[in-house]
PDB file of N, CA and C in Angstrom:
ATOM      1  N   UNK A   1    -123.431 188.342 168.540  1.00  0.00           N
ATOM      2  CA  UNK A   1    -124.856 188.574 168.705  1.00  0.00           C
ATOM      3  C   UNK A   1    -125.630 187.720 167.709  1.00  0.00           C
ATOM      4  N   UNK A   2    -126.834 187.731 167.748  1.00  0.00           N
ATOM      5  CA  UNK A   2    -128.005 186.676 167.239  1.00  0.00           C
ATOM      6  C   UNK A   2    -129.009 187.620 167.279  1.00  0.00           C
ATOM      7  N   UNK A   3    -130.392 187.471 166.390  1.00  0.00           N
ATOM      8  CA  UNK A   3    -131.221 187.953 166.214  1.00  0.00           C
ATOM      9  C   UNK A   3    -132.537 186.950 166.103  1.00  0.00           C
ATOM     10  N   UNK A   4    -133.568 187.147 167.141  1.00  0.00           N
ATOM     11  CA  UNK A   4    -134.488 186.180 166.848  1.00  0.00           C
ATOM     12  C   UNK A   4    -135.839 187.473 166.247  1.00  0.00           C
ATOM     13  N   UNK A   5    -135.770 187.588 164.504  1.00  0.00           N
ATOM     14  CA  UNK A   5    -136.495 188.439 164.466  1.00  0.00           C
ATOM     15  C   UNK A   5    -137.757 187.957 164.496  1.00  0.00           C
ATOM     16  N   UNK A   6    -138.710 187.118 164.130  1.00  0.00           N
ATOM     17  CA  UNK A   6    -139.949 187.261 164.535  1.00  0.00           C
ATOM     18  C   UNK A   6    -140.624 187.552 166.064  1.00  0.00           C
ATOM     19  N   UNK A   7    -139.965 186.819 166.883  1.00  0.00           N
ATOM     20  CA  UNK A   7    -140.087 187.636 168.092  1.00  0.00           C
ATOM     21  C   UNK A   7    -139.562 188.645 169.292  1.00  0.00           C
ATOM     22  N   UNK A   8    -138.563 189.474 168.177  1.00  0.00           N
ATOM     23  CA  UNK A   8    -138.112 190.714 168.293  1.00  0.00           C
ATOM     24  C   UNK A   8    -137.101 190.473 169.681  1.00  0.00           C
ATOM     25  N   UNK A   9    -136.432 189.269 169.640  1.00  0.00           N
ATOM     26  CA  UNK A   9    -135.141 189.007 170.796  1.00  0.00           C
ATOM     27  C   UNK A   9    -133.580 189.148 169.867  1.00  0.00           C
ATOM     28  N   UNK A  10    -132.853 190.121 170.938  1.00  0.00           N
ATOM     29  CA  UNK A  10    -131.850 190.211 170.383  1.00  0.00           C
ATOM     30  C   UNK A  10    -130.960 189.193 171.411  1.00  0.00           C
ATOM     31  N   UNK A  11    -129.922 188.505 170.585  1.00  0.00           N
ATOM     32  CA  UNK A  11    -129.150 187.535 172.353  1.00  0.00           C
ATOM     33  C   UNK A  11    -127.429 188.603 171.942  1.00  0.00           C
ATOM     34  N   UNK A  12    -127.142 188.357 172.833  1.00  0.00           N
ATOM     35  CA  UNK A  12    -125.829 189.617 173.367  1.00  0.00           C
ATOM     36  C   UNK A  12    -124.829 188.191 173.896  1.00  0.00           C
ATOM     37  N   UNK A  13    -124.015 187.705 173.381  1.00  0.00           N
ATOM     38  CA  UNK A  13    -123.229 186.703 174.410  1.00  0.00           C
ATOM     39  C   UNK A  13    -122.073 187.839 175.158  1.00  0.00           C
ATOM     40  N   UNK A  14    -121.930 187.583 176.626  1.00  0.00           N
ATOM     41  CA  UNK A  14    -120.790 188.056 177.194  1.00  0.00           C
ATOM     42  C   UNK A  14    -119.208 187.195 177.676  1.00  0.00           C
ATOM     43  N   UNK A  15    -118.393 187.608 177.476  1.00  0.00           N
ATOM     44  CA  UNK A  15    -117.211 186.524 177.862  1.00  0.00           C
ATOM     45  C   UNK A  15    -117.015 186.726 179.500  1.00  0.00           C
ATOM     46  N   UNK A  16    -116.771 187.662 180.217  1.00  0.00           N
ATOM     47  CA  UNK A  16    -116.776 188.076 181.371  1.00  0.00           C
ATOM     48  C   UNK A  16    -117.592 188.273 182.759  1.00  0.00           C
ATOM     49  N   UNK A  17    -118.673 188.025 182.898  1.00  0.00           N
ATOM     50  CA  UNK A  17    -118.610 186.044 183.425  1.00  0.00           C
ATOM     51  C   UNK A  17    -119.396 185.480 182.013  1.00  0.00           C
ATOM     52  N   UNK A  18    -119.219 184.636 181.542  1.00  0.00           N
ATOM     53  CA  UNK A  18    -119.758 183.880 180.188  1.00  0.00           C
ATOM     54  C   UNK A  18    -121.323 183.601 180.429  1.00  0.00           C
ATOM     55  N   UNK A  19    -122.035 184.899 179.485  1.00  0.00           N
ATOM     56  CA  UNK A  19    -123.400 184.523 179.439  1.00  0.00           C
ATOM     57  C   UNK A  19    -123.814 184.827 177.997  1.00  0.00           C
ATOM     58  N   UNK A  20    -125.364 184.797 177.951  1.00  0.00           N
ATOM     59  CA  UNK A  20    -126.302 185.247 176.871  1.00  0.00           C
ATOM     60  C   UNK A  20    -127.043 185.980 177.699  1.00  0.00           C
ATOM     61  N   UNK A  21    -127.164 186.721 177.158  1.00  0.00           N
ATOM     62  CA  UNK A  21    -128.333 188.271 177.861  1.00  0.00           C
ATOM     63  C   UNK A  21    -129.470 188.329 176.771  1.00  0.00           C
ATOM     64  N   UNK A  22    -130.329 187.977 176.750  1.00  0.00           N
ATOM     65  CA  UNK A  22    -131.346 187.871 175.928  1.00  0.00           C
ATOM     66  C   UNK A  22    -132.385 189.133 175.942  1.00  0.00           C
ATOM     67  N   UNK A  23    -132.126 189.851 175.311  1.00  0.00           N
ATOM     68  CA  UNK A  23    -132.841 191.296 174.942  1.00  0.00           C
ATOM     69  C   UNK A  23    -134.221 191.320 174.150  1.00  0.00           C
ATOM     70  N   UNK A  24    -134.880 192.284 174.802  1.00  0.00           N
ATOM     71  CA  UNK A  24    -136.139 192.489 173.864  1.00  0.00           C
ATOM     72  C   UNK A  24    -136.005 193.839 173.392  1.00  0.00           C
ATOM     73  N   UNK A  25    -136.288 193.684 171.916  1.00  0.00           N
ATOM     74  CA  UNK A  25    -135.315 194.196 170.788  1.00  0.00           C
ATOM     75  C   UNK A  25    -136.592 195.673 170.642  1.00  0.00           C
ATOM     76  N   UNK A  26    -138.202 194.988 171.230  1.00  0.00           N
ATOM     77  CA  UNK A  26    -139.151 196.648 171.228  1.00  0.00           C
ATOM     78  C   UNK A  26    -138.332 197.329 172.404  1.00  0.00           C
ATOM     79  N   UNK A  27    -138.604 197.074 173.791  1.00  0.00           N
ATOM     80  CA  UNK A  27    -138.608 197.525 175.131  1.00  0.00           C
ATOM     81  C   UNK A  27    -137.420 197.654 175.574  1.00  0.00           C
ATOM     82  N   UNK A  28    -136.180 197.215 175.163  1.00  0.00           N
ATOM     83  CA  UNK A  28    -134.962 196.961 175.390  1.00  0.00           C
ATOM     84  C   UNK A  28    -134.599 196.422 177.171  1.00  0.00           C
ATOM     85  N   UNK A  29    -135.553 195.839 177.544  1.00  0.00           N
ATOM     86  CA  UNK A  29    -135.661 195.063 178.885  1.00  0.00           C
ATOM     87  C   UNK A  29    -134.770 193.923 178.483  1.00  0.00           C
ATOM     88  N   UNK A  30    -134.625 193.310 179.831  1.00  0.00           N
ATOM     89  CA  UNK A  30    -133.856 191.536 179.856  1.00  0.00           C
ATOM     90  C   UNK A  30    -134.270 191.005 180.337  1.00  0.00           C
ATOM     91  N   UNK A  31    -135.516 190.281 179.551  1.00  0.00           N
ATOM     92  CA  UNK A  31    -136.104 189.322 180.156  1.00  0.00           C
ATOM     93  C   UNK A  31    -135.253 188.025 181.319  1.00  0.00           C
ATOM     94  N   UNK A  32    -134.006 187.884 180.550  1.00  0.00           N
ATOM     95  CA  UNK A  32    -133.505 186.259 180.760  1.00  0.00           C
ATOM     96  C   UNK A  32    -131.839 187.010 180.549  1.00  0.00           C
ATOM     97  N   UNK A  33    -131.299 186.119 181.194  1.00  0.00           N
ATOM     98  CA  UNK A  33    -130.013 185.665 180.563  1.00  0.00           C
ATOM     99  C   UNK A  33    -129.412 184.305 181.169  1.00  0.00           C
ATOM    100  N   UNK A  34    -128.663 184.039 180.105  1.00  0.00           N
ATOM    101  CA  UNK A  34    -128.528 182.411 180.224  1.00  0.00           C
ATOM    102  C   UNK A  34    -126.847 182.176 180.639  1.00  0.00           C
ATOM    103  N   UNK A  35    -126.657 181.245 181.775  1.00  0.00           N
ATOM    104  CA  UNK A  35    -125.186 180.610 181.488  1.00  0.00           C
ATOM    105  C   UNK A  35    -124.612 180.751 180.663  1.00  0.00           C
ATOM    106  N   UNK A  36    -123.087 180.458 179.853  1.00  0.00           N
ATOM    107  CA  UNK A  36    -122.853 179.946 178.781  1.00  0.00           C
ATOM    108  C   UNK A  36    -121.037 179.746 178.976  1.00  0.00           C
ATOM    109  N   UNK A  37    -120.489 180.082 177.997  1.00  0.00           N
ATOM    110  CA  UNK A  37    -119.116 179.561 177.731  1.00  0.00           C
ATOM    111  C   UNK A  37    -119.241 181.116 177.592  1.00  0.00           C
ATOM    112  N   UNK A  38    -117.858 181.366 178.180  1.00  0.00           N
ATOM    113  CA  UNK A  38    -116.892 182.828 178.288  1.00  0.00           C
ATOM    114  C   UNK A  38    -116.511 183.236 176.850  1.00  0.00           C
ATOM    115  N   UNK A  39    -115.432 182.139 176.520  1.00  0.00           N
ATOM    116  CA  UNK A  39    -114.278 182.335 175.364  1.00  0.00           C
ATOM    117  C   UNK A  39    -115.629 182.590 174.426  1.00  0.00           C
ATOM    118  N   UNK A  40    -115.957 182.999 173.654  1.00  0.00           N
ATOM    119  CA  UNK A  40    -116.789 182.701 172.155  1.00  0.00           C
ATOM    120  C   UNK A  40    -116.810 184.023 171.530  1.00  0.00           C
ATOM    121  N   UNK A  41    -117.230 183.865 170.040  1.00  0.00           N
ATOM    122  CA  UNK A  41    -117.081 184.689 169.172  1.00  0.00           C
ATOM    123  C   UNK A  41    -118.315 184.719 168.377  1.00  0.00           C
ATOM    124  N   UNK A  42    -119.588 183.640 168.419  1.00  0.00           N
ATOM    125  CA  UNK A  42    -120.042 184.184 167.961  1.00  0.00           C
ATOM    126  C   UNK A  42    -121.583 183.337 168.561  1.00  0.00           C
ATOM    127  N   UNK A  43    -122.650 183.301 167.876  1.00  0.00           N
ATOM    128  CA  UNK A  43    -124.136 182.874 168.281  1.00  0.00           C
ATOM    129  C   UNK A  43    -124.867 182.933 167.244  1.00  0.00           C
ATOM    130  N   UNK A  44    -125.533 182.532 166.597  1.00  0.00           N
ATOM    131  CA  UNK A  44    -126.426 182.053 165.830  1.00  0.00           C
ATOM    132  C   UNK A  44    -127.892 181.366 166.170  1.00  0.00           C
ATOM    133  N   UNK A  45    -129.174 182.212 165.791  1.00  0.00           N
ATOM    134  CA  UNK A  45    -130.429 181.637 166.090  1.00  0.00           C
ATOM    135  C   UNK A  45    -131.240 180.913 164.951  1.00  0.00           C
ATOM    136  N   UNK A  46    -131.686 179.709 165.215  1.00  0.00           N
ATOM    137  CA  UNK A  46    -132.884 179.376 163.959  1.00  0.00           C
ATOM    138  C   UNK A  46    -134.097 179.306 164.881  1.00  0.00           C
ATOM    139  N   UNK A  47    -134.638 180.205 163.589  1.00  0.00           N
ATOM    140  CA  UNK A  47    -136.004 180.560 164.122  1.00  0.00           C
ATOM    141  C   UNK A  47    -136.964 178.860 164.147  1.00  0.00           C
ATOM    142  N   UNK A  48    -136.832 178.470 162.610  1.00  0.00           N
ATOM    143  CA  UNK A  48    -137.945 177.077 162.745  1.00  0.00           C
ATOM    144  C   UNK A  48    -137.703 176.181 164.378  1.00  0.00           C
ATOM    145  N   UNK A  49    -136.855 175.352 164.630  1.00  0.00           N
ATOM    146  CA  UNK A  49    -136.764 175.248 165.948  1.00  0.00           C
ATOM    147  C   UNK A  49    -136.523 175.422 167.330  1.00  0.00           C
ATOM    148  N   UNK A  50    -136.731 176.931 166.852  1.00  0.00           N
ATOM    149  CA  UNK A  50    -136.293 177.579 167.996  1.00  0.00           C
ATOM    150  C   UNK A  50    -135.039 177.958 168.787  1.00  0.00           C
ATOM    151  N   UNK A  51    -133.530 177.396 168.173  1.00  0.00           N
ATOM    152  CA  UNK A  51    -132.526 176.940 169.188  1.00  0.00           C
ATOM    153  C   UNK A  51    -131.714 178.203 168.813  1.00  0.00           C
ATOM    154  N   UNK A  52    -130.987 178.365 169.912  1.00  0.00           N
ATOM    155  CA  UNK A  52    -129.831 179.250 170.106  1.00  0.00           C
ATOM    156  C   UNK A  52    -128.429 178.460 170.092  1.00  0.00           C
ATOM    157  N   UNK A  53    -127.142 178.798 169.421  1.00  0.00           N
ATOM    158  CA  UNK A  53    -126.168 178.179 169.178  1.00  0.00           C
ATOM    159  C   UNK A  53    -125.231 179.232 169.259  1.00  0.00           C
ATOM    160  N   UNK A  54    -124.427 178.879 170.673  1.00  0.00           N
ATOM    161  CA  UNK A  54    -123.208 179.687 170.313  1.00  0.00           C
ATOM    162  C   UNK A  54    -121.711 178.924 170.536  1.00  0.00           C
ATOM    163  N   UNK A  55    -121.139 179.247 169.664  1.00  0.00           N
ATOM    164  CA  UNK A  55    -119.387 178.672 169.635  1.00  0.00           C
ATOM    165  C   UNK A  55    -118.520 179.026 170.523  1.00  0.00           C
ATOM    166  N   UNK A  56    -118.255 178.219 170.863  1.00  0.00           N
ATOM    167  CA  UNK A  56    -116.869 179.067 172.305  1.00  0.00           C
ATOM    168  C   UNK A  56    -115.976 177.318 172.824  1.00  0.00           C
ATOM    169  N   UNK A  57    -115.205 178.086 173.841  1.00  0.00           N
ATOM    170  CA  UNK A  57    -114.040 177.377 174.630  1.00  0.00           C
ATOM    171  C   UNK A  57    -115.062 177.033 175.792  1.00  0.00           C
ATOM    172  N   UNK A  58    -115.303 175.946 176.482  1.00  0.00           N
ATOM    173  CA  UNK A  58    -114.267 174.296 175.680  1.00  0.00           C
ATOM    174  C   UNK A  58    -115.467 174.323 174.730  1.00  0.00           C
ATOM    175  N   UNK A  59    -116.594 174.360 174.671  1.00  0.00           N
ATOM    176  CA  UNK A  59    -118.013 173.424 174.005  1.00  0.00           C
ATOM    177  C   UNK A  59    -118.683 174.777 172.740  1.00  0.00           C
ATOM    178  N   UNK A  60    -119.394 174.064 172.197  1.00  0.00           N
ATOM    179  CA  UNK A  60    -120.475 174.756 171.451  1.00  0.00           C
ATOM    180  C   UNK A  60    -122.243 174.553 172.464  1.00  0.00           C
ATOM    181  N   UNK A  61    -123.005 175.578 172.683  1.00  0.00           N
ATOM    182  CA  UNK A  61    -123.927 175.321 173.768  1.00  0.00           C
ATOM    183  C   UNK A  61    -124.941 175.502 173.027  1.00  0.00           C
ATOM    184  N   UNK A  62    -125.954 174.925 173.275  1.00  0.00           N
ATOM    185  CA  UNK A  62    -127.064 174.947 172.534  1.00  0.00           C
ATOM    186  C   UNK A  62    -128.001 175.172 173.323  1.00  0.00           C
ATOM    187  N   UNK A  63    -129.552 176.555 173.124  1.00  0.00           N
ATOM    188  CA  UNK A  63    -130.237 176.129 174.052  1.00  0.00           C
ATOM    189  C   UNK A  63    -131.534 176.242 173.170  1.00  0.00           C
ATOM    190  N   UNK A  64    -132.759 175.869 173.688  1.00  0.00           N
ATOM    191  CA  UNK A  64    -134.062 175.840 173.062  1.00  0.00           C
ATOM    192  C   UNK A  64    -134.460 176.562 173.896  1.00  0.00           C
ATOM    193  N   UNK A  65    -135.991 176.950 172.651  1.00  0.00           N
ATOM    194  CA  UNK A  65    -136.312 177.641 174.020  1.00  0.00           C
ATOM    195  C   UNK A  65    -137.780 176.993 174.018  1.00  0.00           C
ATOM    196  N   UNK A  66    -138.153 177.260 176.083  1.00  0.00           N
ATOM    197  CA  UNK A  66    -139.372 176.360 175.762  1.00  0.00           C
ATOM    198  C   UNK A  66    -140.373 176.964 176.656  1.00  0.00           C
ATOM    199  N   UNK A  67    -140.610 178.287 176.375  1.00  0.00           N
ATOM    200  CA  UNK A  67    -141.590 178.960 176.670  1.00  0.00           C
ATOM    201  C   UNK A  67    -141.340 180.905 176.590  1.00  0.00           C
ATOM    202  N   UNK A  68    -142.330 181.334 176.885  1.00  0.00           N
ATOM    203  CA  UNK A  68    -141.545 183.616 176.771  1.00  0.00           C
ATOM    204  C   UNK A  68    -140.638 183.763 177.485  1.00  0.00           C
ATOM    205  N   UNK A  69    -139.298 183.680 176.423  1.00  0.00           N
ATOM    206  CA  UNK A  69    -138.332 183.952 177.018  1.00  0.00           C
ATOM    207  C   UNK A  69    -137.483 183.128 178.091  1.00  0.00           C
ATOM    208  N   UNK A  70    -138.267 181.868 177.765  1.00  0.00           N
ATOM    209  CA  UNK A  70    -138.044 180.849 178.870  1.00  0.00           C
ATOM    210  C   UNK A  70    -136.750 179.822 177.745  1.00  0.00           C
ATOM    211  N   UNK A  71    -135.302 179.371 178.155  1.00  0.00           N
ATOM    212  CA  UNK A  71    -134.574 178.694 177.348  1.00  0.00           C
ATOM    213  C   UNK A  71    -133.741 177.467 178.364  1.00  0.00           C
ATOM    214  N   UNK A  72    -133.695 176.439 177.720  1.00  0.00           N
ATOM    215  CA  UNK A  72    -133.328 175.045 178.328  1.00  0.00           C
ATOM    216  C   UNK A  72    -132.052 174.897 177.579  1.00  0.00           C
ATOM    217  N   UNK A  73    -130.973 174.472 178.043  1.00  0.00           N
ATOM    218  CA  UNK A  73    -129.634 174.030 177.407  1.00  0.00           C
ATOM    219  C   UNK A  73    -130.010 172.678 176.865  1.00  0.00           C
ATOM    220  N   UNK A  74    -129.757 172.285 175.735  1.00  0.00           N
ATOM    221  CA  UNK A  74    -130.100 171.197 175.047  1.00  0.00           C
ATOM    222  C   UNK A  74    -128.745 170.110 174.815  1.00  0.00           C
ATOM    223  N   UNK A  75    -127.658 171.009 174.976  1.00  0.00           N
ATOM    224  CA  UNK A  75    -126.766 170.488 174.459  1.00  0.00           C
ATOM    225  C   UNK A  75    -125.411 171.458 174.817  1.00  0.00           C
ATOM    226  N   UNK A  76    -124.483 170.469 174.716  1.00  0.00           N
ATOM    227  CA  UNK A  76    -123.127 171.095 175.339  1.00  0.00           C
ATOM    228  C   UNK A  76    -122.013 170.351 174.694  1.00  0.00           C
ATOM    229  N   UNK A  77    -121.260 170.601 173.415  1.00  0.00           N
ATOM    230  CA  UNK A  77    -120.829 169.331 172.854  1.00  0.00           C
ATOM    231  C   UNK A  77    -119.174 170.057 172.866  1.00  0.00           C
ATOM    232  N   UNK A  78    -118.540 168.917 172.896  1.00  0.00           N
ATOM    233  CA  UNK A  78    -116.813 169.704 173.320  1.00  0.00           C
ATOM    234  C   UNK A  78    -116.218 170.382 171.621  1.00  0.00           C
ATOM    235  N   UNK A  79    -115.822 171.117 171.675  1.00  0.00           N
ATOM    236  CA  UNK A  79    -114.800 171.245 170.593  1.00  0.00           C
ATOM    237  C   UNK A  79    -113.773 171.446 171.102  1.00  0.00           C
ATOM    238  N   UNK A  80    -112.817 172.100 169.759  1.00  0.00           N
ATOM    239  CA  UNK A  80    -111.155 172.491 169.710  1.00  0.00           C
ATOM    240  C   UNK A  80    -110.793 173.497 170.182  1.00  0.00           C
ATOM    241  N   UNK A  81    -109.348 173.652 170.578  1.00  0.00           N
ATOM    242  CA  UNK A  81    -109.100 175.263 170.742  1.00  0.00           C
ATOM    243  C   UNK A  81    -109.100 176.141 169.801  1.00  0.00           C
ATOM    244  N   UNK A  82    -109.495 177.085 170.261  1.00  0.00           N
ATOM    245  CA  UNK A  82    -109.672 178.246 169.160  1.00  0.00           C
ATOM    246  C   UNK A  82    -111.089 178.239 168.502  1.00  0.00           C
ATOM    247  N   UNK A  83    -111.902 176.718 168.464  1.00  0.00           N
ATOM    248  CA  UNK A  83    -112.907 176.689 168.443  1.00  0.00           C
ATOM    249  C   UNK A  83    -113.809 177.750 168.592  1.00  0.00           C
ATOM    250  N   UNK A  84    -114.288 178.944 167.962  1.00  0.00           N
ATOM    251  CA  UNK A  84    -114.768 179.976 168.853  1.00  0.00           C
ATOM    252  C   UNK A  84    -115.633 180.541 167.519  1.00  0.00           C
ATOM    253  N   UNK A  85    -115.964 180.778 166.272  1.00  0.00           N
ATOM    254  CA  UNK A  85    -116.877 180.865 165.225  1.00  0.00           C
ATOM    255  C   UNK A  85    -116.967 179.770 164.375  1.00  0.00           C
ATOM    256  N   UNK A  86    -118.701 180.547 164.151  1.00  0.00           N
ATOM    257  CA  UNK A  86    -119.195 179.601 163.231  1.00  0.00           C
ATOM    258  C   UNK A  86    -120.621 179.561 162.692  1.00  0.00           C
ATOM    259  N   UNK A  87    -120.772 178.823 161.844  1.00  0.00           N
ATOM    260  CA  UNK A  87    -122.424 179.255 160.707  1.00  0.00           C
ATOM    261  C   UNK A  87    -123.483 177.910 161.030  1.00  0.00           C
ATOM    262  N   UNK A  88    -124.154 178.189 161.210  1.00  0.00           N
ATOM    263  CA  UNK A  88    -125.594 177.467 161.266  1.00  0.00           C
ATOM    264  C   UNK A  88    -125.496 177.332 159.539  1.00  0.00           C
ATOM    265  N   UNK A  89    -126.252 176.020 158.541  1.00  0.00           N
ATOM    266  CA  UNK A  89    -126.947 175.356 157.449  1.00  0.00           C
ATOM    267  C   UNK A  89    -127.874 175.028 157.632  1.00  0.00           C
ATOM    268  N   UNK A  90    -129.248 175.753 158.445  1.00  0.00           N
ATOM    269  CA  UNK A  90    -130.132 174.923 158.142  1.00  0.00           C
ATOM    270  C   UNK A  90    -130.463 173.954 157.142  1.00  0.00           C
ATOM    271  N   UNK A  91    -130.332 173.843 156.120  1.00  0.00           N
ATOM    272  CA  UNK A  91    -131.107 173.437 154.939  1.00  0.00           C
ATOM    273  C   UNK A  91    -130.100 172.423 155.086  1.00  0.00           C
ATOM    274  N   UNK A  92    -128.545 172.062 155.672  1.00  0.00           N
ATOM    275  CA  UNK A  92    -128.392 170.981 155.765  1.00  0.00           C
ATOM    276  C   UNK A  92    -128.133 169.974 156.752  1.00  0.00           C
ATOM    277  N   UNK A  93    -128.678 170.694 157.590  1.00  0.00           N
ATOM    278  CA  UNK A  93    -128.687 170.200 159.228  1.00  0.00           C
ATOM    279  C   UNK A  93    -127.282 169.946 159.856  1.00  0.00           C
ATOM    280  N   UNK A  94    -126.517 171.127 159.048  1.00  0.00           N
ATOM    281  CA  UNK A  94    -125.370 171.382 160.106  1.00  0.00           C
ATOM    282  C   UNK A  94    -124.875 172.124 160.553  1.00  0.00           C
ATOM    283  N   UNK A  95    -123.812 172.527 161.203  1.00  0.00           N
ATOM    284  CA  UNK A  95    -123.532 173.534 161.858  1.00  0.00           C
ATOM    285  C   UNK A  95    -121.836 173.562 161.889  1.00  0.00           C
ATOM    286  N   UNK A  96    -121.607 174.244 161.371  1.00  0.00           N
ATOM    287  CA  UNK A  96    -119.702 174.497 160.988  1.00  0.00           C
ATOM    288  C   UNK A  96    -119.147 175.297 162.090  1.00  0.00           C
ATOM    289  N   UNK A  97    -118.006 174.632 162.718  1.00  0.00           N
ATOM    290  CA  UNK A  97    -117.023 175.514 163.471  1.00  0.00           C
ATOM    291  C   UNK A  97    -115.768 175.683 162.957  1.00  0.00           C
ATOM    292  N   UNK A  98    -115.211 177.213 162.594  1.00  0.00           N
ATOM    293  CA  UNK A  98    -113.781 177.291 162.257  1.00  0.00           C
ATOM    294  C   UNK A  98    -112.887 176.968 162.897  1.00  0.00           C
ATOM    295  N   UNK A  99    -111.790 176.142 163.093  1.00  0.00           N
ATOM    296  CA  UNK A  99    -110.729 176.530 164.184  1.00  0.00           C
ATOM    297  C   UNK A  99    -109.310 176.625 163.464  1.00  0.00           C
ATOM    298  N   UNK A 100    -109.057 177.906 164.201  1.00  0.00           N
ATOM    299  CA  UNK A 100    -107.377 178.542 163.997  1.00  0.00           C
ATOM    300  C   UNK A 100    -106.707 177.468 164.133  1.00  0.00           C
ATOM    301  N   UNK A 101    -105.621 177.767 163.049  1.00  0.00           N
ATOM    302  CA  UNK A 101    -104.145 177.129 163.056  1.00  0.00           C
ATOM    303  C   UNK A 101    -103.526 177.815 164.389  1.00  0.00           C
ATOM    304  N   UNK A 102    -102.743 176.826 165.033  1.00  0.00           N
ATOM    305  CA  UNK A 102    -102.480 177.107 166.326  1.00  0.00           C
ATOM    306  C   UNK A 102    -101.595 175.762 167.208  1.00  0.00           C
ATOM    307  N   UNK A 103    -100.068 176.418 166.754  1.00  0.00           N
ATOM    308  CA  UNK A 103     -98.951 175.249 167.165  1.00  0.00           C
ATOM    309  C   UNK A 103     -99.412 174.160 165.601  1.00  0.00           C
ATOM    310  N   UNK A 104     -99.110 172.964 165.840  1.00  0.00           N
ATOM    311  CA  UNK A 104     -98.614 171.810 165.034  1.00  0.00           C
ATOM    312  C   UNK A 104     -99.821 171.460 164.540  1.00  0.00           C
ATOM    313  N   UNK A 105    -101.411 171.814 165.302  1.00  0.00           N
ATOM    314  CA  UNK A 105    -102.642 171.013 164.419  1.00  0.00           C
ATOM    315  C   UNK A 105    -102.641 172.037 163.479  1.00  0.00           C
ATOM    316  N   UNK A 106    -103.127 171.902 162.007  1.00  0.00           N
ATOM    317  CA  UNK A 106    -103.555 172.629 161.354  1.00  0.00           C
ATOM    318  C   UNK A 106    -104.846 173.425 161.278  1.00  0.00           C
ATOM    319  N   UNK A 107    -105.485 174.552 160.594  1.00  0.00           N
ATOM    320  CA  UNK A 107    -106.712 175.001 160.745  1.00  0.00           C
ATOM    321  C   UNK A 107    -107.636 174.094 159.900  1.00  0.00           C
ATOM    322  N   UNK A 108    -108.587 173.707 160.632  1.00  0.00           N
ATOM    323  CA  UNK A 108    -109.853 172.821 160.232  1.00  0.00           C
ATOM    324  C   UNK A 108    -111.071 173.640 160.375  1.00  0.00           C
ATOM    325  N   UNK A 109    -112.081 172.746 159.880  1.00  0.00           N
ATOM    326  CA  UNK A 109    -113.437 172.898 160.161  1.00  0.00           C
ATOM    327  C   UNK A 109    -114.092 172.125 161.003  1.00  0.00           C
ATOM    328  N   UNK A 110    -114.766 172.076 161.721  1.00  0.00           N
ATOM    329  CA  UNK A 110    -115.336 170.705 162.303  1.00  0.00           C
ATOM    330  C   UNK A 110    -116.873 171.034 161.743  1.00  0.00           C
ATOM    331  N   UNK A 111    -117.650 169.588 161.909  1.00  0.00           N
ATOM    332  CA  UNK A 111    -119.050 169.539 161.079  1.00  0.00           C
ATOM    333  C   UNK A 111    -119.792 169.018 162.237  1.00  0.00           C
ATOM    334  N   UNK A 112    -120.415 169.446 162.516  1.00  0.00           N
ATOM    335  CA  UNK A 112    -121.825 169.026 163.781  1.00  0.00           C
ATOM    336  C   UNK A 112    -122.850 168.984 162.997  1.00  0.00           C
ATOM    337  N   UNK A 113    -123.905 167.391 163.196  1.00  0.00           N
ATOM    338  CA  UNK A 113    -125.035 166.953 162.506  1.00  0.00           C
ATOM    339  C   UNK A 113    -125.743 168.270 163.639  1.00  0.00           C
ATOM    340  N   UNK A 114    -127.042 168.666 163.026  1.00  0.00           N
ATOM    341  CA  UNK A 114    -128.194 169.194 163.907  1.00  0.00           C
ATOM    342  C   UNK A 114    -128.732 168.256 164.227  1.00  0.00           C
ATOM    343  N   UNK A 115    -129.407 167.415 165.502  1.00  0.00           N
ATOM    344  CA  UNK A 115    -130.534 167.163 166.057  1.00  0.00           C
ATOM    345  C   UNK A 115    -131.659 167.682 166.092  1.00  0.00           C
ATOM    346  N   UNK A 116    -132.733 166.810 165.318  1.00  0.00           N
ATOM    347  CA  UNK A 116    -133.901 167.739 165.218  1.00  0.00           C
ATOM    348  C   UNK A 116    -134.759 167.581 166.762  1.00  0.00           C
TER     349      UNK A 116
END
């Protein structure tokens, strides 16, 4: 889950069919819910530009949003297996994915620049 608190949206990712259910956190209505990747573990919101980021199998998905409750996929970038959490840096415009040790690769991090 993700929290967009100034404008009181909670996002819910589901694996089963793979979405974001985007909640309003007064009314507990659903406005929206969005496509996404099944496998994932986790989602992360920044409020300054607006974007939603969640980690999963195959990609990390990114969406903006660009109007109430209204959100555009911005981005769809591949990662690793196991690929599936991870932390937003704003302050350094990146975005970290963990991935499990799993068979012969070892456990890494991978580093994604933010696009402003």
């Amino acid at each position: 889950m993700a929290f967009d608190e100034p404008d009181h949206r909670l996002f819910v990712v589901a694996r089963d069919p793979g979405k974001v259910i985007v909640l309003d956190s007064d009314s507990g209505k659903i406005p929206n819910a969005l496509p996404c990747v099944g496998d994932t573990d986790d989602a992360v919101f920044d409020p300054g530009p607006k974007r939603l980021y969640v980690a999963g199998l195959p990609s990390l998905n990114v969406f903006e949003l660009r109007g109430p409750n209204r959100f555009r996929q911005i981005g769809q970038v591949p990662t690793s297996f196991h690929a599936i959490t991870g932390v937003l840096v704003p302050q350094l415009n990146r975005y970290y994915v963990a991935v499990n040790h799993h068979g012969d690769p070892p456990a890494q991090v991978q580093i994604y620049e933010v696009v402003p």
